[in-house]
N, C-alpha and C. Protein backbone atom coordinates (compact mmCIF):
# COMPACT_ATOMS: atom_id res chain seq x y z
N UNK A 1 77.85 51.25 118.39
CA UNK A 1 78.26 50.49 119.53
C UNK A 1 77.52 49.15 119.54
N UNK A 2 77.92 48.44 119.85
CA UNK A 2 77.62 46.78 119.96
C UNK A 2 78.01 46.73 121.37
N UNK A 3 76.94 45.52 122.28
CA UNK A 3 76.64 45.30 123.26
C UNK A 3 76.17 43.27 123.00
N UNK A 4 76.94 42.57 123.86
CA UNK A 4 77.01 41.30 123.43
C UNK A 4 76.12 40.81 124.90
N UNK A 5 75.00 40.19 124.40
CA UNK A 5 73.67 39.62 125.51
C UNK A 5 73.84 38.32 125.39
N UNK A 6 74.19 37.49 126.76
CA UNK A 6 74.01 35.97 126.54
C UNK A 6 72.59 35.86 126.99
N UNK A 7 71.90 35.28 126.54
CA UNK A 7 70.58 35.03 127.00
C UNK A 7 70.47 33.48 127.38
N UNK A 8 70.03 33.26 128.92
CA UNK A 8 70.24 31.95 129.09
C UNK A 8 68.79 31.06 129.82
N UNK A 9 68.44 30.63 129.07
CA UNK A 9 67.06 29.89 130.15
C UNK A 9 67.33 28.37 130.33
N UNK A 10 67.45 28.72 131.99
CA UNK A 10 67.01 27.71 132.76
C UNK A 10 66.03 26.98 133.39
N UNK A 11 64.83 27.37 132.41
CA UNK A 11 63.85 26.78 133.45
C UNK A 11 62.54 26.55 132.24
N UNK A 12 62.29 25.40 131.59
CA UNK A 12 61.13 25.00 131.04
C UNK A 12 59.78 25.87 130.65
N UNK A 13 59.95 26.80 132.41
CA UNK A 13 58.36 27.60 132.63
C UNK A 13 58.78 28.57 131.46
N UNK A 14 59.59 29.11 131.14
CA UNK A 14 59.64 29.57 129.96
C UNK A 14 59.56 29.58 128.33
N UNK A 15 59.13 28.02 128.32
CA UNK A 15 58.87 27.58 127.07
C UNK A 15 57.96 28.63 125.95
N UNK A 16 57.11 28.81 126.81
CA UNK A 16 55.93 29.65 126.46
C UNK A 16 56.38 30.91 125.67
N UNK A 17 57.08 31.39 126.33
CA UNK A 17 57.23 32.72 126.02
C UNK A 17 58.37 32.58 124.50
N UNK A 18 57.77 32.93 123.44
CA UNK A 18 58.92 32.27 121.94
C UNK A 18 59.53 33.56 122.07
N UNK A 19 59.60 34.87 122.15
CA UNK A 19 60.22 35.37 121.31
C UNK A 19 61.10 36.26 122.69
N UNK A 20 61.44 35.31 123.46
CA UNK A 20 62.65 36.09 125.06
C UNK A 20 63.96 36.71 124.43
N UNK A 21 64.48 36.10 123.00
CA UNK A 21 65.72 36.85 122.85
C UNK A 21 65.38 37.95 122.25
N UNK A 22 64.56 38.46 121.46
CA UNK A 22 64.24 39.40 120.92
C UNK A 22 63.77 40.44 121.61
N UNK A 23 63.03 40.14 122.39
CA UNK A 23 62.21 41.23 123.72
C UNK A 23 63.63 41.18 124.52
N UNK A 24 64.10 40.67 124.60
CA UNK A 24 65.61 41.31 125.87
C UNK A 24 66.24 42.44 125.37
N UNK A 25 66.66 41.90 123.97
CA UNK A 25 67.67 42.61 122.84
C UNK A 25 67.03 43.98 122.82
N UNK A 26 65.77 44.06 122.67
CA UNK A 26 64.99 45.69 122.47
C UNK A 26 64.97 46.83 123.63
N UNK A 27 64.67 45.97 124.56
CA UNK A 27 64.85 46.47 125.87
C UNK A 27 66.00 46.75 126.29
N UNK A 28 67.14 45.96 126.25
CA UNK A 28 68.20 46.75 126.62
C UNK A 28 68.49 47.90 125.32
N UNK A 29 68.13 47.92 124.32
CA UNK A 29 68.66 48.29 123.41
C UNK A 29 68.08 50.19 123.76
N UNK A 30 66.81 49.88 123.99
CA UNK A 30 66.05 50.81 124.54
C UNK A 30 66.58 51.91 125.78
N UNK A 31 66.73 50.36 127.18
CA UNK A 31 67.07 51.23 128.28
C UNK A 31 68.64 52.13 127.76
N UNK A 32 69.23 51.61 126.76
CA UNK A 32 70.71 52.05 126.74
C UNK A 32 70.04 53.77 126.04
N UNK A 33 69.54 53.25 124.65
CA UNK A 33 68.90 55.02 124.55
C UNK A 33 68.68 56.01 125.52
N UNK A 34 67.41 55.47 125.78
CA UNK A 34 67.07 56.44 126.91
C UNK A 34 67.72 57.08 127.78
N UNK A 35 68.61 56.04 128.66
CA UNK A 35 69.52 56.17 130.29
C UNK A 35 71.23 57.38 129.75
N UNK A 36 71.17 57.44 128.17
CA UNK A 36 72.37 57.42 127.56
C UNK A 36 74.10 57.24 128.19
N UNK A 37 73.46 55.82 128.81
CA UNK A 37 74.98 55.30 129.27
C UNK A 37 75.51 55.14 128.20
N UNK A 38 76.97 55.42 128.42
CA UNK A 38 78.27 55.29 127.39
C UNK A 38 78.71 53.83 127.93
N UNK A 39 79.02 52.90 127.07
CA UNK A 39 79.36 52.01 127.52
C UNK A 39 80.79 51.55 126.58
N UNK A 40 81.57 50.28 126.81
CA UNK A 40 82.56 50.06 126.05
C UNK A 40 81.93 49.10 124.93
N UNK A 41 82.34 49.50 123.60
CA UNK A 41 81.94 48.36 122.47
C UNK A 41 82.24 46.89 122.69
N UNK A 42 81.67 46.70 121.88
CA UNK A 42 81.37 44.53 122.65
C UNK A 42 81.27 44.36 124.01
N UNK A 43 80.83 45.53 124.94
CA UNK A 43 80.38 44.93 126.62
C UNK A 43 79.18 44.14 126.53
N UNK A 44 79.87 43.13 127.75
CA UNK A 44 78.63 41.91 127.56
C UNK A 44 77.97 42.16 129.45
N UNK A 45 77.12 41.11 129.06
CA UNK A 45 75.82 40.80 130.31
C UNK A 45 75.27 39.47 129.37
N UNK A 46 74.55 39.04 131.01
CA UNK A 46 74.03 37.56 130.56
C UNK A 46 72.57 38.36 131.51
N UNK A 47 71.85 37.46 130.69
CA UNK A 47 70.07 37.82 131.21
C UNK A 47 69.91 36.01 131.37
N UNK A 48 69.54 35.67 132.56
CA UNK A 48 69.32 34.24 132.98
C UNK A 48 67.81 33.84 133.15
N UNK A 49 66.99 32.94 132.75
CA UNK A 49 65.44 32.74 132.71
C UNK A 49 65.28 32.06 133.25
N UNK A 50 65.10 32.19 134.85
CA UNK A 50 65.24 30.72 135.64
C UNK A 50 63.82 30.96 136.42
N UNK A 51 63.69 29.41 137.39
CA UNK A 51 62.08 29.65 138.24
C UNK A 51 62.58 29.88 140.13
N UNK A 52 61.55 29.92 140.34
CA UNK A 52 61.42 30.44 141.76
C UNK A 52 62.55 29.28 142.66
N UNK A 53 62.87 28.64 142.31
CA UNK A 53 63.73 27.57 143.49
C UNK A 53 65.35 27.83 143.27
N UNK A 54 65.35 28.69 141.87
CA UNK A 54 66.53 29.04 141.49
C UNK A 54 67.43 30.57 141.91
N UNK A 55 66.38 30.93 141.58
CA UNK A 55 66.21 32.64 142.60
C UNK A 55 66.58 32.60 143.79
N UNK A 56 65.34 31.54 144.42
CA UNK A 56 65.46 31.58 145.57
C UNK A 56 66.89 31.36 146.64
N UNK A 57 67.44 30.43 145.92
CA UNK A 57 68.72 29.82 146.05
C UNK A 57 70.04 31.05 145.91
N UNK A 58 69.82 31.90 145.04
CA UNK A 58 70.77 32.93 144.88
C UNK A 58 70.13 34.00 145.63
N UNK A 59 69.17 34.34 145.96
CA UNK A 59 68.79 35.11 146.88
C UNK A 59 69.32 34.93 148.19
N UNK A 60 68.78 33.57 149.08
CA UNK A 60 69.65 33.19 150.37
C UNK A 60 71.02 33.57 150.01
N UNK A 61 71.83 33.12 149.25
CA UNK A 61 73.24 32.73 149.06
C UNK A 61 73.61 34.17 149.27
N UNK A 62 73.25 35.28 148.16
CA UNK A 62 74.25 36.46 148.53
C UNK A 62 73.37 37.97 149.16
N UNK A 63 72.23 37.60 149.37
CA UNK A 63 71.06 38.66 150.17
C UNK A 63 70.85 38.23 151.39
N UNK A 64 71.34 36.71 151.76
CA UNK A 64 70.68 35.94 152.63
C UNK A 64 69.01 35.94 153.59
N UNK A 65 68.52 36.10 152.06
CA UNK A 65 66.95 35.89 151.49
C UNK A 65 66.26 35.09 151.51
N UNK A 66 66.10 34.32 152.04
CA UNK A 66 65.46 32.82 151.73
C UNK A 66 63.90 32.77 151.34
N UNK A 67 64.16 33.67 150.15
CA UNK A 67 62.57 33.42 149.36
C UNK A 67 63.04 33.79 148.11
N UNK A 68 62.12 33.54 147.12
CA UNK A 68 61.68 34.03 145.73
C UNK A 68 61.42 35.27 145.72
N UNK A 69 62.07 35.55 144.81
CA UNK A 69 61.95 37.48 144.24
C UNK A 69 61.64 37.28 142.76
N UNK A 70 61.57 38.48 141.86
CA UNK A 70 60.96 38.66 140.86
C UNK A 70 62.46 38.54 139.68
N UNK A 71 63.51 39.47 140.55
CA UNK A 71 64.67 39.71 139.20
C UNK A 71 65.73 39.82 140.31
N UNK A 72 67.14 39.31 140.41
CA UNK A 72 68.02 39.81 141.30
C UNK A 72 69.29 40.23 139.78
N UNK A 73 70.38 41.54 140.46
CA UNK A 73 71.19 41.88 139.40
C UNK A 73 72.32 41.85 140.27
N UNK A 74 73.33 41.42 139.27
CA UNK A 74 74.42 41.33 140.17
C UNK A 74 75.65 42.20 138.86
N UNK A 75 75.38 43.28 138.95
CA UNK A 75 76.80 44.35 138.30
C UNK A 75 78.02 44.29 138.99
N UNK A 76 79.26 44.08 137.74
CA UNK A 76 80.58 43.91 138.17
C UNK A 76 80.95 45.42 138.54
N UNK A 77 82.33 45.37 139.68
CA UNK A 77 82.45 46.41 140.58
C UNK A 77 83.05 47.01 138.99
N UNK A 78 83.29 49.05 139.13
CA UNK A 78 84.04 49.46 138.61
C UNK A 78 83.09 50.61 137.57
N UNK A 79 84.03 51.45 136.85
CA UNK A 79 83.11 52.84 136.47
C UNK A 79 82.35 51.90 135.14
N UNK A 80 81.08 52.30 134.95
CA UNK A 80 80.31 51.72 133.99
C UNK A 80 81.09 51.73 132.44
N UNK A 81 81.53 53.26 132.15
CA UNK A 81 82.06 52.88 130.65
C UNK A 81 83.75 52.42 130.72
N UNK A 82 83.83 51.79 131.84
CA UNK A 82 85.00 50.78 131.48
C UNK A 82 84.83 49.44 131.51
N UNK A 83 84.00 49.05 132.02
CA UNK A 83 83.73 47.70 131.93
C UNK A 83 83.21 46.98 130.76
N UNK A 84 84.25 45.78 131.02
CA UNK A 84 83.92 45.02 129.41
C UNK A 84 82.83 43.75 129.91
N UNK A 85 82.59 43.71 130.90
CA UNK A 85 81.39 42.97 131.54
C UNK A 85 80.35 43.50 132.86
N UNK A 86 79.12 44.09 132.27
CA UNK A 86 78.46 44.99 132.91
C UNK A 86 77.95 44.07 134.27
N UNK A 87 77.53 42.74 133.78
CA UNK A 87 76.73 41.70 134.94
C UNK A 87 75.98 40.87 134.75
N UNK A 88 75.18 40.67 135.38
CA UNK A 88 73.91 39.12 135.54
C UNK A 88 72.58 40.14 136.11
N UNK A 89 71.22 39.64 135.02
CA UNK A 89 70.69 39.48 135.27
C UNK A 89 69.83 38.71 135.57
N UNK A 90 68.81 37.91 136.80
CA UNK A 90 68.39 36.71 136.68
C UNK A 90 66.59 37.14 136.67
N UNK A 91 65.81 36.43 136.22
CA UNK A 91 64.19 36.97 135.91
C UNK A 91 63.76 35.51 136.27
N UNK A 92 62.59 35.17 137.43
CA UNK A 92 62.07 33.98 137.90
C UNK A 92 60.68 34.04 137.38
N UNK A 93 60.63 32.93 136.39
CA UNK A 93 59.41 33.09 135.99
C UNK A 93 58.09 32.97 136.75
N UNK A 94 57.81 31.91 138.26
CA UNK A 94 56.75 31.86 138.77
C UNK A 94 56.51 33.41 139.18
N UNK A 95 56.97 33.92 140.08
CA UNK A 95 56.97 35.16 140.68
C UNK A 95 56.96 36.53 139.50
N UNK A 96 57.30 36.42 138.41
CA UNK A 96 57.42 37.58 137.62
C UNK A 96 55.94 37.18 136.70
N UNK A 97 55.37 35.77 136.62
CA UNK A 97 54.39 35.65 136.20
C UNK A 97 52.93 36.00 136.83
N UNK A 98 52.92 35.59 138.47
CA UNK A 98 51.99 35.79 139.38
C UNK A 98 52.18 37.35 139.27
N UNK A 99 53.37 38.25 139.49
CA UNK A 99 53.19 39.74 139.42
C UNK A 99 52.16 40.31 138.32
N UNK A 100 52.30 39.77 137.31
CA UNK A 100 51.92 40.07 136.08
C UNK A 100 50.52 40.27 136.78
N UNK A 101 49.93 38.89 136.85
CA UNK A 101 48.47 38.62 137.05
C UNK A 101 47.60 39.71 137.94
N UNK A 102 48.43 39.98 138.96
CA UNK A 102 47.77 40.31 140.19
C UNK A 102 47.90 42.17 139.63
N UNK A 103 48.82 42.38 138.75
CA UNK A 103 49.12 43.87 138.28
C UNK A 103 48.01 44.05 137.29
N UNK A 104 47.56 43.05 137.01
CA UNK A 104 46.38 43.20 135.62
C UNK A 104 47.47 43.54 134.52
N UNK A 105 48.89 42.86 134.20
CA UNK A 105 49.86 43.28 132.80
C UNK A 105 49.79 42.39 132.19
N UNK A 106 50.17 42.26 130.88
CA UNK A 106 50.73 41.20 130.48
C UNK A 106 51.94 40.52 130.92
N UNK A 107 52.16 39.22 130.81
CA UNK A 107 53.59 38.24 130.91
C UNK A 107 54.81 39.20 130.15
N UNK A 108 54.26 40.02 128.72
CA UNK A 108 55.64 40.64 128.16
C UNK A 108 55.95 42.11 128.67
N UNK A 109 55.20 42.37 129.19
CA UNK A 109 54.96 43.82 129.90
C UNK A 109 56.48 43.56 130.65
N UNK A 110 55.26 42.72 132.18
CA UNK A 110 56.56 42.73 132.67
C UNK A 110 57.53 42.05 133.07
N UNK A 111 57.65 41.21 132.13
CA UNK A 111 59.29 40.67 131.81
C UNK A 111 60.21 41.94 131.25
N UNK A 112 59.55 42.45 130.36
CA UNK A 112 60.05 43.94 130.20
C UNK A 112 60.37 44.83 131.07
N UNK A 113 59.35 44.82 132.01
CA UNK A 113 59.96 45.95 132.94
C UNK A 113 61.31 45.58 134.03
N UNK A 114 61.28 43.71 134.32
CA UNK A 114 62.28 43.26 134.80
C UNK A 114 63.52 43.49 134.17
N UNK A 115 63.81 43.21 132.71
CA UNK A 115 64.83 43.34 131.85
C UNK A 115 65.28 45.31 132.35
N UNK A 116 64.37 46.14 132.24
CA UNK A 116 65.00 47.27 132.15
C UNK A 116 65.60 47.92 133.30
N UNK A 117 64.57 47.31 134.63
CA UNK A 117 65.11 47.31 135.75
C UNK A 117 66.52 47.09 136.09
N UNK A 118 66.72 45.59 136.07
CA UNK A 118 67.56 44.63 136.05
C UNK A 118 68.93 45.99 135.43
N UNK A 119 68.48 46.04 134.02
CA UNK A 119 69.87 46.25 133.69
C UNK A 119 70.00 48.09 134.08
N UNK A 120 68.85 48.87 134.63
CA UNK A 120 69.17 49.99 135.55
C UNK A 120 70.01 49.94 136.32
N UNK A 121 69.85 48.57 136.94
CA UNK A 121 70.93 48.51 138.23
C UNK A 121 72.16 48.34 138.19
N UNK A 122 72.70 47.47 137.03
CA UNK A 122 73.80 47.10 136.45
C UNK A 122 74.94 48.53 135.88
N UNK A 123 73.79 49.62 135.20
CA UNK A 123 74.60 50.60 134.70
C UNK A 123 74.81 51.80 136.26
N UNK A 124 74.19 51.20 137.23
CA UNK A 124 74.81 52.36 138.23
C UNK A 124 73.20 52.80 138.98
N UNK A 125 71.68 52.43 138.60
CA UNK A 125 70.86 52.80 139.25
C UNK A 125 70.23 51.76 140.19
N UNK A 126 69.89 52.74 141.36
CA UNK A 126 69.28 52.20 142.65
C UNK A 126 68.14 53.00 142.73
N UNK A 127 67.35 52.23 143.90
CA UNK A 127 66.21 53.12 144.57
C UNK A 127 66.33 53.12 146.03
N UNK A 128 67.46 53.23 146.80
CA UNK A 128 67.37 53.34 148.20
C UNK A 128 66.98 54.50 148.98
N UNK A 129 67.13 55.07 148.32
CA UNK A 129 66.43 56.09 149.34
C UNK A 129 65.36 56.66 148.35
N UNK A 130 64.48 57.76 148.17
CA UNK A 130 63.27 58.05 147.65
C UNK A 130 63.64 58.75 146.62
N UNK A 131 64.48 59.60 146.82
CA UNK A 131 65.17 60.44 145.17
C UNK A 131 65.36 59.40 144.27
N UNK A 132 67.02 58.69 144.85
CA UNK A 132 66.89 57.06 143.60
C UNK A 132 65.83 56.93 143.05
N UNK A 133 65.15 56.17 144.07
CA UNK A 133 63.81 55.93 143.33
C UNK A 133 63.04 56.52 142.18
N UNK A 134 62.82 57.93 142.56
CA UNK A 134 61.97 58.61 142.05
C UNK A 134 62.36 58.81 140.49
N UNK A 135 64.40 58.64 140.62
CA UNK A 135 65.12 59.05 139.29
C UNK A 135 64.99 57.70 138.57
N UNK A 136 64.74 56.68 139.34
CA UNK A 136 64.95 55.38 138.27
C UNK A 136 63.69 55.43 137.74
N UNK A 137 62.64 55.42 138.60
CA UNK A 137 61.45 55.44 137.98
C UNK A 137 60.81 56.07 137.03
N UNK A 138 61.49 56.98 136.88
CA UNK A 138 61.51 58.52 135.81
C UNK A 138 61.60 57.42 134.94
N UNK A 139 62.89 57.23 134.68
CA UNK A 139 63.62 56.51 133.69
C UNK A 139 62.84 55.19 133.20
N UNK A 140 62.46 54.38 133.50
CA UNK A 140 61.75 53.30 133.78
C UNK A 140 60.54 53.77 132.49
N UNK A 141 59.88 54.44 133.03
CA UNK A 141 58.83 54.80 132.58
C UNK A 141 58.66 55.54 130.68
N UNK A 142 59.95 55.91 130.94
CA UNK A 142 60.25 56.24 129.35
C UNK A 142 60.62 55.35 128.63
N UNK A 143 61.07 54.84 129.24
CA UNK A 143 61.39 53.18 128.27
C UNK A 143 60.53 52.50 127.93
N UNK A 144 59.58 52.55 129.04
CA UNK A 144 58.39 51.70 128.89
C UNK A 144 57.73 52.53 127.41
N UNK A 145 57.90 53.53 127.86
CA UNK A 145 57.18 54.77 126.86
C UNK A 145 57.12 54.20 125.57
N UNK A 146 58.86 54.42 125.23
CA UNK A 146 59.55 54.02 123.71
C UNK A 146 59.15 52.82 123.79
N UNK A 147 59.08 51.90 124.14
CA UNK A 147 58.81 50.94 124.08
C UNK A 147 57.25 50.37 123.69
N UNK A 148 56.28 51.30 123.84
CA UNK A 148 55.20 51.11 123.44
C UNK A 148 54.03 50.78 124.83
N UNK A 149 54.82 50.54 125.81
CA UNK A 149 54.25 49.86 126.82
C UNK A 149 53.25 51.47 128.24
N UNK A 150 52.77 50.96 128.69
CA UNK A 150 52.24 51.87 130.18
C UNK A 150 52.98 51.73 130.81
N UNK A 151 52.85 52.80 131.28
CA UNK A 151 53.45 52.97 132.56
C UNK A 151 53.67 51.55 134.20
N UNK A 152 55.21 51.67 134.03
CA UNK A 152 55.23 50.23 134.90
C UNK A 152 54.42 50.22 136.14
N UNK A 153 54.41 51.40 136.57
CA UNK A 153 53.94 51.57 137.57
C UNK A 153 52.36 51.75 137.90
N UNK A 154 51.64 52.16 137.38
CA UNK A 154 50.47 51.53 137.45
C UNK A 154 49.64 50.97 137.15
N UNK A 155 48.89 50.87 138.29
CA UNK A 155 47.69 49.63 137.77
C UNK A 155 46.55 49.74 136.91
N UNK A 156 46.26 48.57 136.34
CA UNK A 156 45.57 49.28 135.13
C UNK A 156 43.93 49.27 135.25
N UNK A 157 43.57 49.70 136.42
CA UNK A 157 42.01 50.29 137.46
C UNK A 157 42.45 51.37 138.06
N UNK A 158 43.39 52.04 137.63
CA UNK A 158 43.89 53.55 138.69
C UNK A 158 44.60 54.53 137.39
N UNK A 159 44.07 55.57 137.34
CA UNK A 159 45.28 56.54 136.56
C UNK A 159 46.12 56.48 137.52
N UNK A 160 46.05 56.87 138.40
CA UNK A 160 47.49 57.57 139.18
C UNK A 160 48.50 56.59 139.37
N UNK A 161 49.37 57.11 139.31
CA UNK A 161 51.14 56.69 139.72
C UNK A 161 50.92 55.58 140.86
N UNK A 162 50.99 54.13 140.78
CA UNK A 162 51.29 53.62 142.02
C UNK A 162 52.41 52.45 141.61
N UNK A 163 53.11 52.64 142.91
CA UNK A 163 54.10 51.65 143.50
C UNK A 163 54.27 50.25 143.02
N UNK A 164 55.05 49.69 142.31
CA UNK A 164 54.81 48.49 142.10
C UNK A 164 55.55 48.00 143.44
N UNK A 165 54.56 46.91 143.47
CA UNK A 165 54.91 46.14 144.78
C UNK A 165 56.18 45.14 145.10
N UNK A 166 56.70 44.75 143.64
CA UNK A 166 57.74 43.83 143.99
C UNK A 166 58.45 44.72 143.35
N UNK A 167 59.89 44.79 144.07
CA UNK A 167 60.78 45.33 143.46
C UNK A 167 61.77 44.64 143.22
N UNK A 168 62.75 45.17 142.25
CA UNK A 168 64.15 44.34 142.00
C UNK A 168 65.07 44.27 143.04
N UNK A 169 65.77 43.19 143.36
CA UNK A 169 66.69 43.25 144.25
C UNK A 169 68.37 43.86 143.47
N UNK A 170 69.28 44.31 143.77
CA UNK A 170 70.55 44.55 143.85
C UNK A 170 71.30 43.80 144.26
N UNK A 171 72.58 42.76 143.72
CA UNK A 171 73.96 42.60 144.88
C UNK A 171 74.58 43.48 144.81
């Protein structure tokens, strides 16, 4: 199966980071293992690399949010393995960078964990009520696994399981 990723950066603050198409490509490549969504061959998604004024702007517009968030996803309506266009993900670098800091992660950590998030939501996962949650986070965490990475969820001065504080938004 083939899965077609536009990868699009809008925003300079990303210069830094060289190797964004490659770390997207793995990660979804990953969350698709893991989650074992069936999807349709050549389904596409765009992953967008924009900064906090850009977010922010699509946040008001369809959350009517008027702040900066970390990742917003916007999945097209309809059953996941029919769609020949899964959605948008958008990743703001000020805010997904300050997360980083204050989480004690690295910048690729969690841009990673945004990417897998992001496209959780796209194939059909939420966290609204505490089960969601608990099932995405399951999931989340194995990816991170395969992926080589810790656990998204905690901090790295605590064994135990905690909450990351910013979460992904949904349209």
């Amino acid at each position: 199966m083939t899965i077609d990723i536009d990868i699009l950066i809008s925003s300079d603050d990303w210069d830094g980071v060289d190797d964004l198409d490659p770390l997207t490509r793995r990660c979804i490549a990953a969350s698709i293992a893991e989650s074992g969504v069936r999807l349709i061959d050549g389904c596409e998604l765009s992953v967008t690399f924009c900064d906090d004024a850009e977010i922010r702007g699509l946040n008001a517009q369809w959350r009517g949010k008027d702040a900066a968030t970390n990742v917003l996803s916007f999945p097209t309506p309809g059953a996941t393995e029919n769609k020949p266009l899964l959605g948008d993900i958008i990743i703001a670098y000020e805010t997904v960078a300050r997360e980083a800091q204050e989480q004690e992660k690295t910048l690729h950590a969690h841009v990673t964990h945004m990417i897998m998030h992001g496209f959780l939501h796209l194939i059909g996962y939420d966290h609204e009520s505490s089960a969601e949650a608990e099932e995405m986070e399951t999931l989340e965490r194995r990816i991170a696994s395969t992926l080589g990475l810790r656990d998204p969820y905690a901090h790295s001065d605590d064994a135990a399981d905690q909450p990351n504080k910013a979460h992904v938004n949904t349209i």
